[in-house]
PDB file of N, CA and C in Angstrom:
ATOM      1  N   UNK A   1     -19.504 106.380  16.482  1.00  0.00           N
ATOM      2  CA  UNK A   1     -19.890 107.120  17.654  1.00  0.00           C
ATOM      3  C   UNK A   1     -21.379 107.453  17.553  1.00  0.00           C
ATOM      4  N   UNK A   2     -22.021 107.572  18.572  1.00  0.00           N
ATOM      5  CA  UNK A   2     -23.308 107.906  18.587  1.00  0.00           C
ATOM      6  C   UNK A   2     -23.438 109.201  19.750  1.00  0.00           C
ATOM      7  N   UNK A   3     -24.637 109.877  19.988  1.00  0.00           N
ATOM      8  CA  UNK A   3     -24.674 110.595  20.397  1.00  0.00           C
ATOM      9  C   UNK A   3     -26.353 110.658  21.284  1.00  0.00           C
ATOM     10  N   UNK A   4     -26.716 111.064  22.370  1.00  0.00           N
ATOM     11  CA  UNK A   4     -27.670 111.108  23.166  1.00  0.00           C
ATOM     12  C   UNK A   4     -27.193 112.366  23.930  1.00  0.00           C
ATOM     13  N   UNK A   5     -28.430 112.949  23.634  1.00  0.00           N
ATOM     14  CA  UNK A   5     -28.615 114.557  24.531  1.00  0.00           C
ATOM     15  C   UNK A   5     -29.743 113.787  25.759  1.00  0.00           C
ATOM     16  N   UNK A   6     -29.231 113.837  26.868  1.00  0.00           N
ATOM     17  CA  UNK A   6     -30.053 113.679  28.432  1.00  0.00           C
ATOM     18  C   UNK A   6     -30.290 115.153  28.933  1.00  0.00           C
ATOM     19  N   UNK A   7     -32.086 115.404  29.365  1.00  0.00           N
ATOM     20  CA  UNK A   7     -32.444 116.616  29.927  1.00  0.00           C
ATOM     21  C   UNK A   7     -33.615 116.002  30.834  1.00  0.00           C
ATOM     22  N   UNK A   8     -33.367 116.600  31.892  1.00  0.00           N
ATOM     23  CA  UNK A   8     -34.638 116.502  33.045  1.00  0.00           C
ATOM     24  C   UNK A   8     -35.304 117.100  32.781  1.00  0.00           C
ATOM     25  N   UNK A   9     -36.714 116.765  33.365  1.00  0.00           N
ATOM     26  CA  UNK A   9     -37.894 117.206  32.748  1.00  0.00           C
ATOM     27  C   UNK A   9     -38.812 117.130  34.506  1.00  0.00           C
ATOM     28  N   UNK A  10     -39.826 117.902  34.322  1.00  0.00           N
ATOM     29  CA  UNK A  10     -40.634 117.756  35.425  1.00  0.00           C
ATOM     30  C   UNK A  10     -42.303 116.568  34.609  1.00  0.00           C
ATOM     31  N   UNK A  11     -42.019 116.770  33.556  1.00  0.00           N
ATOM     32  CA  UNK A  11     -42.971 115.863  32.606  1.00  0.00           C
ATOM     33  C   UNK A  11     -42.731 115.614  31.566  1.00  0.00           C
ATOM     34  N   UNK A  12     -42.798 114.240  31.373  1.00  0.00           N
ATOM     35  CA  UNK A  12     -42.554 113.448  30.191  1.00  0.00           C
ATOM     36  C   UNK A  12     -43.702 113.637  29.410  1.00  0.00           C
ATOM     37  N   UNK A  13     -44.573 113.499  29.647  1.00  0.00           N
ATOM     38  CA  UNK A  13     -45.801 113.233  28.419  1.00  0.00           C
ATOM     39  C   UNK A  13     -45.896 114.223  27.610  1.00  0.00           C
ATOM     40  N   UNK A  14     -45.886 115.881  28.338  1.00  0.00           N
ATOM     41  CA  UNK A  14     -45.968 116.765  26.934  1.00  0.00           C
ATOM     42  C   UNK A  14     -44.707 116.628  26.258  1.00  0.00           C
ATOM     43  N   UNK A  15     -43.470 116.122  26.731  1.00  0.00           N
ATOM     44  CA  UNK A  15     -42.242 116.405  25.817  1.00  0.00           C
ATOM     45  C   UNK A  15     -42.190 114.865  24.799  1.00  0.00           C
ATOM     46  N   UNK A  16     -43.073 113.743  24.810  1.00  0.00           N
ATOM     47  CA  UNK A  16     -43.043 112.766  24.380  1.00  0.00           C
ATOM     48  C   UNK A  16     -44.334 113.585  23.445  1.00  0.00           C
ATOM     49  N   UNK A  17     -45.179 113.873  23.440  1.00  0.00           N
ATOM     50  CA  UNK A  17     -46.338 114.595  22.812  1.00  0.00           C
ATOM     51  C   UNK A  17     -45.954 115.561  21.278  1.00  0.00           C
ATOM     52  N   UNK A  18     -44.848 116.058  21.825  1.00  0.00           N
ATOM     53  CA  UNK A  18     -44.169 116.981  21.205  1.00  0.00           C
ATOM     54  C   UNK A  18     -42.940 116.379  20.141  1.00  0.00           C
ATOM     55  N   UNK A  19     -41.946 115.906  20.622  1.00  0.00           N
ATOM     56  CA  UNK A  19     -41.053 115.238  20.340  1.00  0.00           C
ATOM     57  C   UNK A  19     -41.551 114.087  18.935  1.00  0.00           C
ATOM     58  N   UNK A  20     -42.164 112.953  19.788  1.00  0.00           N
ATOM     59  CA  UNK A  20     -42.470 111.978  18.718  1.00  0.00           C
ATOM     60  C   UNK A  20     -44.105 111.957  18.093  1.00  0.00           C
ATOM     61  N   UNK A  21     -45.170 112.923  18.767  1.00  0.00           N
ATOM     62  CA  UNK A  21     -46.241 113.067  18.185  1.00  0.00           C
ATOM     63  C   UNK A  21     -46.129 113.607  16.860  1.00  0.00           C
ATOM     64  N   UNK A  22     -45.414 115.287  17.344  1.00  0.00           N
ATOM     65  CA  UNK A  22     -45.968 116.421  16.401  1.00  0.00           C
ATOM     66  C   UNK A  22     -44.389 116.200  15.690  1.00  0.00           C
ATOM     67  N   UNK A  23     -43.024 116.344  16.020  1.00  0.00           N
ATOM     68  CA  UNK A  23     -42.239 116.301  15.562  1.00  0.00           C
ATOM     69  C   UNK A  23     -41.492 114.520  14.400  1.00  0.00           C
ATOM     70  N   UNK A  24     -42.307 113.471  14.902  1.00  0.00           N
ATOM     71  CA  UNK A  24     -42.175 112.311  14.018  1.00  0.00           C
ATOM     72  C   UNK A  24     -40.788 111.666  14.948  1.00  0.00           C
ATOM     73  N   UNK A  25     -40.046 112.222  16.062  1.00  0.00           N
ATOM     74  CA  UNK A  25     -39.020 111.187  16.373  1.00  0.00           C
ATOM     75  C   UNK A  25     -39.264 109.923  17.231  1.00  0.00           C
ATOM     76  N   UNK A  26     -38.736 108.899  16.933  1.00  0.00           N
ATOM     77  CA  UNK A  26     -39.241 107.535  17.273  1.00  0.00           C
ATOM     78  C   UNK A  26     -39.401 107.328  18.266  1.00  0.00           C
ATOM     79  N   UNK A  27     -39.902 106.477  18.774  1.00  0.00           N
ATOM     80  CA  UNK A  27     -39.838 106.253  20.636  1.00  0.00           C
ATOM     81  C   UNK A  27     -38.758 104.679  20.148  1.00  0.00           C
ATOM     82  N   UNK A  28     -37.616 104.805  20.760  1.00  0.00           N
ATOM     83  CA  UNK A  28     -36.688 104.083  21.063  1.00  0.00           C
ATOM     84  C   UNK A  28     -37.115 103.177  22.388  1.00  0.00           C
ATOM     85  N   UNK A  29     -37.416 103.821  23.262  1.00  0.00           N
ATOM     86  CA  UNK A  29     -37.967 102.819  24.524  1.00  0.00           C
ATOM     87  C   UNK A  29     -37.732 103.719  25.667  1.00  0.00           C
ATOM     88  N   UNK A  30     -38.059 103.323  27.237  1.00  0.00           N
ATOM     89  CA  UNK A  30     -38.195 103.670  28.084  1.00  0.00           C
ATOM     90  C   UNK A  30     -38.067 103.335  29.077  1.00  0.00           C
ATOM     91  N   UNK A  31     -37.972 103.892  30.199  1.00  0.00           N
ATOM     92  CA  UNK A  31     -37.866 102.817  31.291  1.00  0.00           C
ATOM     93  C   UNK A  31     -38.609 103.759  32.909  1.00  0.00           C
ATOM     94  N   UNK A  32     -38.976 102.662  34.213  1.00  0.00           N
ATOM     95  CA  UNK A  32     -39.808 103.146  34.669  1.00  0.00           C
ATOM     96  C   UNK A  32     -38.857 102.787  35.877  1.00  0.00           C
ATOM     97  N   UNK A  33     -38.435 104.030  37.027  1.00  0.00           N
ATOM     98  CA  UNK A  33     -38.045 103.783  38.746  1.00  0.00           C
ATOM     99  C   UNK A  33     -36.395 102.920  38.446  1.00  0.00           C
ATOM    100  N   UNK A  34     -36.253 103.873  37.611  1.00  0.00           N
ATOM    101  CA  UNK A  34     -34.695 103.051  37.405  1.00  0.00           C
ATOM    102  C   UNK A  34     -33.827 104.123  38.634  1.00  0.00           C
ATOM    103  N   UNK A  35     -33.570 103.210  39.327  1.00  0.00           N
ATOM    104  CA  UNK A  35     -32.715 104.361  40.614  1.00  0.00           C
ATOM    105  C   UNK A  35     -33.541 105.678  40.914  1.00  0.00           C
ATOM    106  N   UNK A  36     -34.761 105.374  41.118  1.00  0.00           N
ATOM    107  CA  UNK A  36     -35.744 106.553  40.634  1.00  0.00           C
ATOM    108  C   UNK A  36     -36.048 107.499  40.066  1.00  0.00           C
ATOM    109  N   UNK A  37     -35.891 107.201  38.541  1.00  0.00           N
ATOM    110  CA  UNK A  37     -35.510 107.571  37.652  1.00  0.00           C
ATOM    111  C   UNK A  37     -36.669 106.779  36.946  1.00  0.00           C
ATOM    112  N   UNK A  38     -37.779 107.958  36.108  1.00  0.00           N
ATOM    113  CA  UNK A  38     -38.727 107.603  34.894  1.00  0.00           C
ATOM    114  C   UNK A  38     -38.063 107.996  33.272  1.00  0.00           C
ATOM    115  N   UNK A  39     -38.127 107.255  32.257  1.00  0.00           N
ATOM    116  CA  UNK A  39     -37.669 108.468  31.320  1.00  0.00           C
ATOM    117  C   UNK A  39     -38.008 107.585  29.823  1.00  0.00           C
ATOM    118  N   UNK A  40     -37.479 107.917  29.043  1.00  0.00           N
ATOM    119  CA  UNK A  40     -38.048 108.143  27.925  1.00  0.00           C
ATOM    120  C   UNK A  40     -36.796 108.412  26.948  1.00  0.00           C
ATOM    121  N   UNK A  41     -36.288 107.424  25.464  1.00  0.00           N
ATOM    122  CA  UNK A  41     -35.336 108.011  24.576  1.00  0.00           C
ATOM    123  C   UNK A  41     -36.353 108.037  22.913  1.00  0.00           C
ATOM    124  N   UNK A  42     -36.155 108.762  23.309  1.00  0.00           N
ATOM    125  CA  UNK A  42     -36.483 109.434  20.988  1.00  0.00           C
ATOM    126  C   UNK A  42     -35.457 109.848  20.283  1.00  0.00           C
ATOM    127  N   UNK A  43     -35.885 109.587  19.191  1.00  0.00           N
ATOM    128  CA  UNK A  43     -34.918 109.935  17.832  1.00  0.00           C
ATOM    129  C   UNK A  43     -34.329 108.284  16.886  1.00  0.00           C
ATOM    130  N   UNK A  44     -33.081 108.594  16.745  1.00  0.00           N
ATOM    131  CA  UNK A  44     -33.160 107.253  16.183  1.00  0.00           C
ATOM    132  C   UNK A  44     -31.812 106.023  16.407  1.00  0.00           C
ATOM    133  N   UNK A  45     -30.979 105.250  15.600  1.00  0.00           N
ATOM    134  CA  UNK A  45     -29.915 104.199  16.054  1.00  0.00           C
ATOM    135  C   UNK A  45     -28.585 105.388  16.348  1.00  0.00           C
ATOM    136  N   UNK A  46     -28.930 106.642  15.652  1.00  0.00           N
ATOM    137  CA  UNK A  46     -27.305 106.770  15.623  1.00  0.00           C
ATOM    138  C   UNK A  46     -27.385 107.870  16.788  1.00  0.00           C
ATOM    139  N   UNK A  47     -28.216 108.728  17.325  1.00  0.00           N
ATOM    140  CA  UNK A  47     -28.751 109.444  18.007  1.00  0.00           C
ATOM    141  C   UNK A  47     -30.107 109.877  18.594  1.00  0.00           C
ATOM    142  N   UNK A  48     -29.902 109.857  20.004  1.00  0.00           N
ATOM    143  CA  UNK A  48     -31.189 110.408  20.578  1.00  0.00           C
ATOM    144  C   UNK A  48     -31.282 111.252  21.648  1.00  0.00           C
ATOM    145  N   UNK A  49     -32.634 111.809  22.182  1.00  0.00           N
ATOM    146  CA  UNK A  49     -32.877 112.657  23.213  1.00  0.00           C
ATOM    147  C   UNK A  49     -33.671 111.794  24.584  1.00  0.00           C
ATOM    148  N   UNK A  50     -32.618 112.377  25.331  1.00  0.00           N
ATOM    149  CA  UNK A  50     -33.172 110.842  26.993  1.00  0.00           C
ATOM    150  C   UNK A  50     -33.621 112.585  27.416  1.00  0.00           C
ATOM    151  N   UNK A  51     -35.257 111.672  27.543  1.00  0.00           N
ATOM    152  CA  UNK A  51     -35.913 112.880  28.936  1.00  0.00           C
ATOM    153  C   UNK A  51     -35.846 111.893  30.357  1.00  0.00           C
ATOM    154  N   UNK A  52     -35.730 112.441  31.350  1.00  0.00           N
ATOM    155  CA  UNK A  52     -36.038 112.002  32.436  1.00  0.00           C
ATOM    156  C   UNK A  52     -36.874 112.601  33.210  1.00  0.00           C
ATOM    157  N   UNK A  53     -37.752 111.932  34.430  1.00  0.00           N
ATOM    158  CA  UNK A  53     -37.928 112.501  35.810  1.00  0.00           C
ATOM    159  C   UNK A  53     -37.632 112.036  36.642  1.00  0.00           C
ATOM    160  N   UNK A  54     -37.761 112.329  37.883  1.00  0.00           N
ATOM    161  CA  UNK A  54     -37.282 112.089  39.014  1.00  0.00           C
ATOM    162  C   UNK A  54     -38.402 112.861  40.372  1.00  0.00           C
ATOM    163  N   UNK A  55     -37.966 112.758  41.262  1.00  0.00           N
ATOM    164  CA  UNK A  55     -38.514 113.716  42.949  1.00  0.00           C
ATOM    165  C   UNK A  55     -38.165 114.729  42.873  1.00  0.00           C
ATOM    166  N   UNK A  56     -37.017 115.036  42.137  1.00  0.00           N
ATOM    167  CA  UNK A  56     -35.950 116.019  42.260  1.00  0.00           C
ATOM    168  C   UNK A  56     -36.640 117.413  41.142  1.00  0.00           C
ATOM    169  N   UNK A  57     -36.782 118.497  40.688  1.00  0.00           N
ATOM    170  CA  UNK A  57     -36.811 119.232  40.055  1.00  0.00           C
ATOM    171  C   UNK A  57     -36.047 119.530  39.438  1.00  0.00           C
ATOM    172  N   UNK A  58     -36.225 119.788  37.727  1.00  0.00           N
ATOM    173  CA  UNK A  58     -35.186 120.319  37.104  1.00  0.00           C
ATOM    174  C   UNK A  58     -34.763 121.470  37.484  1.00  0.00           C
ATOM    175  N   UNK A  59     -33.292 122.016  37.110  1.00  0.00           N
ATOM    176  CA  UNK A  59     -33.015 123.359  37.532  1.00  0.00           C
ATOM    177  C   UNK A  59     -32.160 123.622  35.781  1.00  0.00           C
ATOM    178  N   UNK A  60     -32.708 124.626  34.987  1.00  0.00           N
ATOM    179  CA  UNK A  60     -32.245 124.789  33.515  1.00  0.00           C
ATOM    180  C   UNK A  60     -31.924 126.073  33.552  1.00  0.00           C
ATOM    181  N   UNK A  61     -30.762 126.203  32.377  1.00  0.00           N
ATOM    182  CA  UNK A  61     -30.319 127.992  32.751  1.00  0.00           C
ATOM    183  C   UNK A  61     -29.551 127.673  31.041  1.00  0.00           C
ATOM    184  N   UNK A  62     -30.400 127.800  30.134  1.00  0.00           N
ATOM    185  CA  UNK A  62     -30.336 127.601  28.999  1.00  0.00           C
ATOM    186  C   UNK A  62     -30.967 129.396  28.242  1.00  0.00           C
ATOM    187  N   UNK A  63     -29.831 129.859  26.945  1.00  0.00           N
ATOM    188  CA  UNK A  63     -30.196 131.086  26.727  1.00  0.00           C
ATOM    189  C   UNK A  63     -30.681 130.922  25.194  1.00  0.00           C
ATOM    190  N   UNK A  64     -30.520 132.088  24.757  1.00  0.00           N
ATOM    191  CA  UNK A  64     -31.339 132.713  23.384  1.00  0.00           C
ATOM    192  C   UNK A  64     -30.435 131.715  22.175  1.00  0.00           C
ATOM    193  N   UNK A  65     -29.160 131.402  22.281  1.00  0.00           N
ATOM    194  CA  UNK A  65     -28.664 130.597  21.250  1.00  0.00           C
ATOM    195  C   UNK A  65     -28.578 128.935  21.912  1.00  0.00           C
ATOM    196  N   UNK A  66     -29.141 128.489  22.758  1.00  0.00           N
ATOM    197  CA  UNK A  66     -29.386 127.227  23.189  1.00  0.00           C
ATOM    198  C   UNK A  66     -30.000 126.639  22.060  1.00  0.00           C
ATOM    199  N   UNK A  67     -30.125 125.835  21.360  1.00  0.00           N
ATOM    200  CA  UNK A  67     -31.173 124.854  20.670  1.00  0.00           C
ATOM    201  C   UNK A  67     -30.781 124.003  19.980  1.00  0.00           C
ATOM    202  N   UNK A  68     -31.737 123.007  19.372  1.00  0.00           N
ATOM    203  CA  UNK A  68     -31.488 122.123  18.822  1.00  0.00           C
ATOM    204  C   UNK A  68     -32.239 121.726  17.651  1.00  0.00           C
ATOM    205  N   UNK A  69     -30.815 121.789  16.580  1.00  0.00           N
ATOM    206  CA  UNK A  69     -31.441 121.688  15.259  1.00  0.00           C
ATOM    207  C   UNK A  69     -31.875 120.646  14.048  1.00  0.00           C
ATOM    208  N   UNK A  70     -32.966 120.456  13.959  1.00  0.00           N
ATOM    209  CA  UNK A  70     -33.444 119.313  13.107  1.00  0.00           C
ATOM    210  C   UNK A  70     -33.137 119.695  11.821  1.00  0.00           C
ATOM    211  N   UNK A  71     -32.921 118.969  10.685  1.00  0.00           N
ATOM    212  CA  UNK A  71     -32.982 119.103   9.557  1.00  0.00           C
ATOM    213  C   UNK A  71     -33.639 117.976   9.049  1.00  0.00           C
ATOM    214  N   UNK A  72     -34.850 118.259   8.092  1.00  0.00           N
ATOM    215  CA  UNK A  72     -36.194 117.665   7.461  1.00  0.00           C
ATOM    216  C   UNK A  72     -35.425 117.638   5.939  1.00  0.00           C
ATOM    217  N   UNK A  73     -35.442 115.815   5.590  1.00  0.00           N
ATOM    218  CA  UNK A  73     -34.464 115.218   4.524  1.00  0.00           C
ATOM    219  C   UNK A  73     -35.060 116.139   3.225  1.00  0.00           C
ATOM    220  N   UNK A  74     -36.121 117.190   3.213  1.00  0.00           N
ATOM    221  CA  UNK A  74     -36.399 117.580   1.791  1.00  0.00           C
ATOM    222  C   UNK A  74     -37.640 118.691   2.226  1.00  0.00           C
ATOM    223  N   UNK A  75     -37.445 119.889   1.022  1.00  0.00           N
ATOM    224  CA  UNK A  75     -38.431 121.126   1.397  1.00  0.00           C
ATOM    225  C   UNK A  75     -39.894 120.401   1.595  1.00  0.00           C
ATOM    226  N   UNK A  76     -40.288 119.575   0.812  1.00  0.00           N
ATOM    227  CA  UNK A  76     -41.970 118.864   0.607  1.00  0.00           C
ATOM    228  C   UNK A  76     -41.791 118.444   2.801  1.00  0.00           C
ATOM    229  N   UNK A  77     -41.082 117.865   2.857  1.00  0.00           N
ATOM    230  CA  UNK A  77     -40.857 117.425   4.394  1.00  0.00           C
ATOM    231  C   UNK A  77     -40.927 118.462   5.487  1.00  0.00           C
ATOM    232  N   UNK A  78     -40.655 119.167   4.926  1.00  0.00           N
ATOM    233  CA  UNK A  78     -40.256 120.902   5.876  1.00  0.00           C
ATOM    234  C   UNK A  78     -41.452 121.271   5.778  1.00  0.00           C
ATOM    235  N   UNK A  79     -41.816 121.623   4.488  1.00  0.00           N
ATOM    236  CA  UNK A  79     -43.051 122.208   4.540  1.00  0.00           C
ATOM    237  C   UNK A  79     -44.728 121.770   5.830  1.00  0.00           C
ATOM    238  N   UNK A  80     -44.194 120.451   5.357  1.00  0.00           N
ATOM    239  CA  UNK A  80     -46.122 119.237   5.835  1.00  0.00           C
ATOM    240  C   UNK A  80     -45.090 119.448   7.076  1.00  0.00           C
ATOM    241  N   UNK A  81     -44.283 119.478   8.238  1.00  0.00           N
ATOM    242  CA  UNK A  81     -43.592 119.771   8.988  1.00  0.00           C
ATOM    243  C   UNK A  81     -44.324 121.245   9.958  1.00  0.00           C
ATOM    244  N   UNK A  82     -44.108 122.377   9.171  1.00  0.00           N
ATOM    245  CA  UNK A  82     -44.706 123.726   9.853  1.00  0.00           C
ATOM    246  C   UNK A  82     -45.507 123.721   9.474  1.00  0.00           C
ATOM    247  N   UNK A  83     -46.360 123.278   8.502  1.00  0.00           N
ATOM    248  CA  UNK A  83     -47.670 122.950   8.613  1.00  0.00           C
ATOM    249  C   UNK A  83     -48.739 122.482   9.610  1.00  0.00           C
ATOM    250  N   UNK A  84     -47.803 121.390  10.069  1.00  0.00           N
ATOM    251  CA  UNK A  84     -48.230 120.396  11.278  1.00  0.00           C
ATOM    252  C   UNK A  84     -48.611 120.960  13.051  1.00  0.00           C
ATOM    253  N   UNK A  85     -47.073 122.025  12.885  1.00  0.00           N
ATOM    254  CA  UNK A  85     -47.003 122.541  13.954  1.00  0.00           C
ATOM    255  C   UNK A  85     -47.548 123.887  14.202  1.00  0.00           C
ATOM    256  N   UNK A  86     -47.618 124.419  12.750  1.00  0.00           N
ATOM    257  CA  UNK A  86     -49.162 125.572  13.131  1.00  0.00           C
ATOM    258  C   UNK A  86     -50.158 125.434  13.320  1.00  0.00           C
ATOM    259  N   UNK A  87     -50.652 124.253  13.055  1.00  0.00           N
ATOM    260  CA  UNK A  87     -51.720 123.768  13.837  1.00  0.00           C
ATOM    261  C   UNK A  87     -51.939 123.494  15.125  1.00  0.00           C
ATOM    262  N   UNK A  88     -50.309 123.453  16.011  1.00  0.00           N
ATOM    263  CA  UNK A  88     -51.338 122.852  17.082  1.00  0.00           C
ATOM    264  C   UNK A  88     -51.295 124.471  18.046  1.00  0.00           C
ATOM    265  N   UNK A  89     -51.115 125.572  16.941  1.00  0.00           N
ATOM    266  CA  UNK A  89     -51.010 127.065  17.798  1.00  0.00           C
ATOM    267  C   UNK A  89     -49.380 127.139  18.060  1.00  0.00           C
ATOM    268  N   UNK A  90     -48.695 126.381  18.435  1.00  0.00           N
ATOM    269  CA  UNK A  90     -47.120 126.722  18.994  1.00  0.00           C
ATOM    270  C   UNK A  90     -47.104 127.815  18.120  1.00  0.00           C
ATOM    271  N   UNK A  91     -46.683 129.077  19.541  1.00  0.00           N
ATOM    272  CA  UNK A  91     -45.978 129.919  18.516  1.00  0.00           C
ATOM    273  C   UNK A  91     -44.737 130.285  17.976  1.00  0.00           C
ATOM    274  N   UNK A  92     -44.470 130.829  16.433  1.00  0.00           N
ATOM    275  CA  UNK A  92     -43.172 130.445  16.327  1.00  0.00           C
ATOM    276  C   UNK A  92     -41.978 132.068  17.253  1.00  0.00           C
ATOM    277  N   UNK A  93     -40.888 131.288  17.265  1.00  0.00           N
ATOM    278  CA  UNK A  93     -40.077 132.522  17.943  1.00  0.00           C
ATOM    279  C   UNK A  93     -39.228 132.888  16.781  1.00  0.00           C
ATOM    280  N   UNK A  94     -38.543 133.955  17.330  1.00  0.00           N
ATOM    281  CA  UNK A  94     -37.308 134.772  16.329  1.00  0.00           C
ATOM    282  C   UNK A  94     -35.887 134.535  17.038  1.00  0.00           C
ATOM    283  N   UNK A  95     -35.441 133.858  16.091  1.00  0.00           N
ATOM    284  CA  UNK A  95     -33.881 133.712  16.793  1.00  0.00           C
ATOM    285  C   UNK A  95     -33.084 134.928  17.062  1.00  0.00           C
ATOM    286  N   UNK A  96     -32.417 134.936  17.883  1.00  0.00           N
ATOM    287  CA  UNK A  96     -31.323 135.400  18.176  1.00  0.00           C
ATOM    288  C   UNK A  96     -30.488 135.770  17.182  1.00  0.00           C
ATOM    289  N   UNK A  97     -29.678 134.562  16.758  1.00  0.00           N
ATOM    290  CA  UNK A  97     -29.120 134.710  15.630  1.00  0.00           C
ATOM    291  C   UNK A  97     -29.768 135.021  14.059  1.00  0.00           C
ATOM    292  N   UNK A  98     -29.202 135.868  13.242  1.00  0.00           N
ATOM    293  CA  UNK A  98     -30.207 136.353  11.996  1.00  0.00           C
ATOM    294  C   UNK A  98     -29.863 135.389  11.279  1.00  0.00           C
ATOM    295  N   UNK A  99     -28.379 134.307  10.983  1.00  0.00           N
ATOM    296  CA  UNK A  99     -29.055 133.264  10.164  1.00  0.00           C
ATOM    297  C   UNK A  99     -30.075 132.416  10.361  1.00  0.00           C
ATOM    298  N   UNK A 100     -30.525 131.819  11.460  1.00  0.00           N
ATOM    299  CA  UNK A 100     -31.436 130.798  11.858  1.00  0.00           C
ATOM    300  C   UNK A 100     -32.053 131.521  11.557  1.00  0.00           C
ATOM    301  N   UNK A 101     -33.128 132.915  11.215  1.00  0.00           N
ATOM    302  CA  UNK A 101     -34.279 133.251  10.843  1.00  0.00           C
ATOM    303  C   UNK A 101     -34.607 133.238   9.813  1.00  0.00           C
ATOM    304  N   UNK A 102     -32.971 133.226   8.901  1.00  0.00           N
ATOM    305  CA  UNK A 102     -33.114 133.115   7.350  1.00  0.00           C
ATOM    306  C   UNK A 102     -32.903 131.546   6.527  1.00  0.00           C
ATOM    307  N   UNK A 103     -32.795 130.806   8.221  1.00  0.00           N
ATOM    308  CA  UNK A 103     -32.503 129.268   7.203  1.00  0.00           C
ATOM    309  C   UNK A 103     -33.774 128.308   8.279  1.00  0.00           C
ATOM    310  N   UNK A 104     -34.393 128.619   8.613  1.00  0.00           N
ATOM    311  CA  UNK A 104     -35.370 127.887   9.308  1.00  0.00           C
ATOM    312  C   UNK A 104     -36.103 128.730  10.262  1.00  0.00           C
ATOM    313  N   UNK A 105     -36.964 127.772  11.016  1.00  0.00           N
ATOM    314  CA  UNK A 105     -38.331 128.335  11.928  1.00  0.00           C
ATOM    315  C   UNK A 105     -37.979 127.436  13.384  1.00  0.00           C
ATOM    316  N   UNK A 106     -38.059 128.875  14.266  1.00  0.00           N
ATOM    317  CA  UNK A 106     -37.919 128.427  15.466  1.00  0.00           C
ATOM    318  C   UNK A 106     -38.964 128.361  16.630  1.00  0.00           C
ATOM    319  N   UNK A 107     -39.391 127.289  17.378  1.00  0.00           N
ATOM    320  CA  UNK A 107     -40.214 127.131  18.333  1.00  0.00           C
ATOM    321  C   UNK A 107     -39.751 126.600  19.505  1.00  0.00           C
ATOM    322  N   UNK A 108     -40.532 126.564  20.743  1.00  0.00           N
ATOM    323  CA  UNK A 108     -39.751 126.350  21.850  1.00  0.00           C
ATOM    324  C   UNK A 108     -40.851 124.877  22.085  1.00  0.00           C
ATOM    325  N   UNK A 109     -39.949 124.145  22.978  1.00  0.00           N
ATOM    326  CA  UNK A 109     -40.696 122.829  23.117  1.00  0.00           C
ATOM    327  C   UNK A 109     -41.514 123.186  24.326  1.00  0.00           C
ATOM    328  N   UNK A 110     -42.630 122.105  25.177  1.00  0.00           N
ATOM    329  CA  UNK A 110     -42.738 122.081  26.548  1.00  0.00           C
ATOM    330  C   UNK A 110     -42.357 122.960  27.779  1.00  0.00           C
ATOM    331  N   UNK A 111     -41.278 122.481  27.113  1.00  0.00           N
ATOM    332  CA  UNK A 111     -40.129 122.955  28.624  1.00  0.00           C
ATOM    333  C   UNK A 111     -39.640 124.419  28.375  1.00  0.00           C
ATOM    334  N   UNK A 112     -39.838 125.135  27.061  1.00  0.00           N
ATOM    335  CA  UNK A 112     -39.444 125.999  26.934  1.00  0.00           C
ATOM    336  C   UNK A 112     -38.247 126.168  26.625  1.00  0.00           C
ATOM    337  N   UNK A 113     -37.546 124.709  25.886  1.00  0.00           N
ATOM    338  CA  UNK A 113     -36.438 124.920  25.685  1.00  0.00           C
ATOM    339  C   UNK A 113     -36.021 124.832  23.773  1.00  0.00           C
ATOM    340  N   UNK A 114     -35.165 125.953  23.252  1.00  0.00           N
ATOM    341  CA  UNK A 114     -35.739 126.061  21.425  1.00  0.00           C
ATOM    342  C   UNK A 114     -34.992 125.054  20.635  1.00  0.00           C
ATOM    343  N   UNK A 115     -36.147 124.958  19.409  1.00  0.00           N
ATOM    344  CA  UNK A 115     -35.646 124.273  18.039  1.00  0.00           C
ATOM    345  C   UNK A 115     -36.371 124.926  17.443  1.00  0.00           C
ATOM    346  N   UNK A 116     -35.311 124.325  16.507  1.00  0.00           N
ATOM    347  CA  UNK A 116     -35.410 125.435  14.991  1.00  0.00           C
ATOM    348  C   UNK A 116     -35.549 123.948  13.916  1.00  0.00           C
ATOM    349  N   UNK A 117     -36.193 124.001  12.853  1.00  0.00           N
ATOM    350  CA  UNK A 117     -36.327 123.433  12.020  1.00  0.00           C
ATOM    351  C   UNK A 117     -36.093 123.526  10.472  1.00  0.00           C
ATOM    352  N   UNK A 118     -34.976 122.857   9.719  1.00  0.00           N
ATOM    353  CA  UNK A 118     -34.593 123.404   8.597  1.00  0.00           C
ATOM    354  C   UNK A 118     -34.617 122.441   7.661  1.00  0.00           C
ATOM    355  N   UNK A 119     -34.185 122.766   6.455  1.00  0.00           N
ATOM    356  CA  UNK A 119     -33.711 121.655   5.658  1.00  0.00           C
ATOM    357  C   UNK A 119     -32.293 121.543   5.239  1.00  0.00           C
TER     358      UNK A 119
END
């Protein structure tokens, strides 16, 4: 089984910026006016994240335990990881939940929608 998370987007480029720039997930491929439909899959064979756009506007109603969690294969990885991403200013948030604050670091993407990053 494989797995693909699909989310509309009003822009692809900062969430492709984000995603496979600063975060390292692959660009799988893309496609352009498919049923008018632009979009974009990252991550990797066994799973990925489809952004799309469209004419249409997203409409998102996503809360404080919404997110999506990466795990970085080793601490040296984690580390050069929030390293990476304090650089580009993102600031980090405080979960909701008190384990995610005690087992990783949470930031919100683009869209404003969160990940947390662990090992």
């Amino acid at each position: 089984m494989k797995l693909r998370v699909a989310r509309h987007t009003k822009d692809l480029l900062p969430l492709i910026e984000f995603y496979h720039h600063l975060l390292g997930l692959e660009n799988l491929g893309s496609f352009t006016d498919h049923h008018g439909y632009n979009g974009v899959f990252l991550g990797n064979q066994h799973w990925h994240l489809e952004f799309t756009t469209s004419s249409e506007s997203p409409l998102h109603h996503s809360d404080e335990d919404d997110m999506l969690v990466f795990y970085c294969d080793d601490e040296q990885a984690y580390q050069l990881l929030l390293e990476k991403i304090k650089k580009t200013g993102i600031p980090e948030l405080v979960a909701k939940n008190p384990y995610w604050n005690a087992h990783g670091k949470m930031f919100a993407d683009p869209d404003g929608f969160r990940i947390l990053i662990t090992v």
